[in-house]
Protein backbone atom coordinates (compact mmCIF):
# COMPACT_ATOMS: atom_id res chain seq x y z
CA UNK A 1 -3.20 -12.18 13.44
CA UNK A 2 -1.30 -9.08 11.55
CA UNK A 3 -2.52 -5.76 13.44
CA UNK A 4 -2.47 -3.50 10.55
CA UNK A 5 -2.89 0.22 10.23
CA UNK A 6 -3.64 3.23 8.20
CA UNK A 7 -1.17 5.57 7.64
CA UNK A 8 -2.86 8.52 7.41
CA UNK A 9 -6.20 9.92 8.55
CA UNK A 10 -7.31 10.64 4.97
CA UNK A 11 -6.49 8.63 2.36
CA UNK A 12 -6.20 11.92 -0.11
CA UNK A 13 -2.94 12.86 2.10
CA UNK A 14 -0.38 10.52 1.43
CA UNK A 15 3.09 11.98 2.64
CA UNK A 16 4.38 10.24 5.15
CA UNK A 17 8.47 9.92 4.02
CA UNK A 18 10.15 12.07 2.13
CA UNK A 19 11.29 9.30 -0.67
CA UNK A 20 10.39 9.21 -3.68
CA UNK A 21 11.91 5.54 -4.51
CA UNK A 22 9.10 2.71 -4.29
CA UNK A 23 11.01 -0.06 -2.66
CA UNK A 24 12.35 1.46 -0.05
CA UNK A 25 10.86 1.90 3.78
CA UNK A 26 10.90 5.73 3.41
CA UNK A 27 8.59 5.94 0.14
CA UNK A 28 6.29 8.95 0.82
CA UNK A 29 3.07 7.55 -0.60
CA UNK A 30 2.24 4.70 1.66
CA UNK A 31 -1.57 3.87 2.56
CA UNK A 32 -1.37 1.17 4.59
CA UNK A 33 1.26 -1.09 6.14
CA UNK A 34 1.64 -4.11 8.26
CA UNK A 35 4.71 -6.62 9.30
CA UNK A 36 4.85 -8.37 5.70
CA UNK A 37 2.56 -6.43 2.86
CA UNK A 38 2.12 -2.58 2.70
CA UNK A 39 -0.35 -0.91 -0.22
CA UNK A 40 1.73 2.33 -1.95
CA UNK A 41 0.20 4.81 -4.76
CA UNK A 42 2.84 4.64 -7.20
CA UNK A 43 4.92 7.48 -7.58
CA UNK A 44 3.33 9.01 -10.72
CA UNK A 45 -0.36 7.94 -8.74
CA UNK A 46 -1.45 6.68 -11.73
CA UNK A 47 -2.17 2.92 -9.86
CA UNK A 48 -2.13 1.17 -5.78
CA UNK A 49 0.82 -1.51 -5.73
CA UNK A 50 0.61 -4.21 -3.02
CA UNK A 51 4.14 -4.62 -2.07
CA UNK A 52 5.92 -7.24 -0.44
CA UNK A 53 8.60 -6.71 2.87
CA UNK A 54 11.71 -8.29 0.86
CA UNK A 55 14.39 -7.82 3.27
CA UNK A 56 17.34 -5.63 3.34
CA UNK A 57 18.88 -3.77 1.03
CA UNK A 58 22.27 -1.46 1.75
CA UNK A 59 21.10 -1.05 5.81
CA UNK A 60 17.76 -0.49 5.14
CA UNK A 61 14.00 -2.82 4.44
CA UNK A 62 13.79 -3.61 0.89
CA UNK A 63 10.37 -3.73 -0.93
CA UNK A 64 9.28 -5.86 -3.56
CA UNK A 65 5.62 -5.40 -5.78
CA UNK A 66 2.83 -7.79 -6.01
CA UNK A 67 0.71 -6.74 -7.51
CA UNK A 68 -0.75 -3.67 -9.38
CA UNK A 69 -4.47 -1.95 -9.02
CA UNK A 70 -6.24 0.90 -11.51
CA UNK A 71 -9.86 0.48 -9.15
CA UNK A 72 -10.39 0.52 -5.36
CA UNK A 73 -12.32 -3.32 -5.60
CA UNK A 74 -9.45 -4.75 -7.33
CA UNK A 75 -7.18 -3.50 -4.73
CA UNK A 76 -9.63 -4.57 -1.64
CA UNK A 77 -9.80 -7.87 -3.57
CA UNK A 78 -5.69 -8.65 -3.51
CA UNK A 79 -5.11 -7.29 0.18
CA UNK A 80 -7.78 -9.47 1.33
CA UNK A 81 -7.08 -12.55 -0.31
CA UNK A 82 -3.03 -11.94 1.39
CA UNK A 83 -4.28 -11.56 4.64
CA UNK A 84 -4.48 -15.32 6.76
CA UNK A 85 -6.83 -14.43 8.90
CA UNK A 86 -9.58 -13.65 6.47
CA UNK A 87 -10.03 -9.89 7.54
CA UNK A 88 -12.30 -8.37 4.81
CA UNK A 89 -12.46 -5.37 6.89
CA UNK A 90 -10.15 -2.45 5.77
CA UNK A 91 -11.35 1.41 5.99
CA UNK A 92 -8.36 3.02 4.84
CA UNK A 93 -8.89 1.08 1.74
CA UNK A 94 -12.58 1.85 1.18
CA UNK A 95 -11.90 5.20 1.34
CA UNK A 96 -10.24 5.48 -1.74
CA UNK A 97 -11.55 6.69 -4.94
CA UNK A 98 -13.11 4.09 -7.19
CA UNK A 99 -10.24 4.56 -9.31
CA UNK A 100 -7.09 6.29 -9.17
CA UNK A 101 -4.99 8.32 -11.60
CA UNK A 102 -6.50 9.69 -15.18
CA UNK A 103 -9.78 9.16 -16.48
């Protein structure tokens, strides 16, 4: 089983690197991580991206996207279905608005 866990004590508070580049380990808008997948607000927060540990690139661990998410279900939906262990179970997660970015 993948021990996963929140970045962040409230999900409104994202910094947590100081890069503004998506794929890379540093990216300061991380909301959750574990040893393969890790769930980012994209830089302009206008959707969640599930992302996918890819490796390295130039010294450091490459990230690649899964998957994109406007609405908090659609999000809990993806991560879940990812996980092996059938964990439905994610609080991080369900604290997020119903929807991110513009109305």
């Amino acid at each position: 089983m993948t021990e996963f866990k929140p970045l962040q004590s409230d999900v409104g508070d994202l910094a947590q690197g100081t890069d503004h580049r998506e794929s890379v380990e540093g990216y300061h808008s991380v909301i959750l991580r574990g040893d393969l997948y890790r769930v980012i607000a994209c830089k302009d927060h206008l959707q969640w991206i599930i992302q996918c540990r890819a490796g390295v690139r130039h010294g450091g661990v490459r990230w690649d996207s899964l998957a994109y998410c406007r609405t908090r279900d659609a999000l809990i939906r993806r991560w879940t279905g990812l996980q092996a262990d059938g964990s439905t179970n994610w609080p991080s997660l369900e604290r997020l608005p119903a929807q991110i970015g513009r109305s």
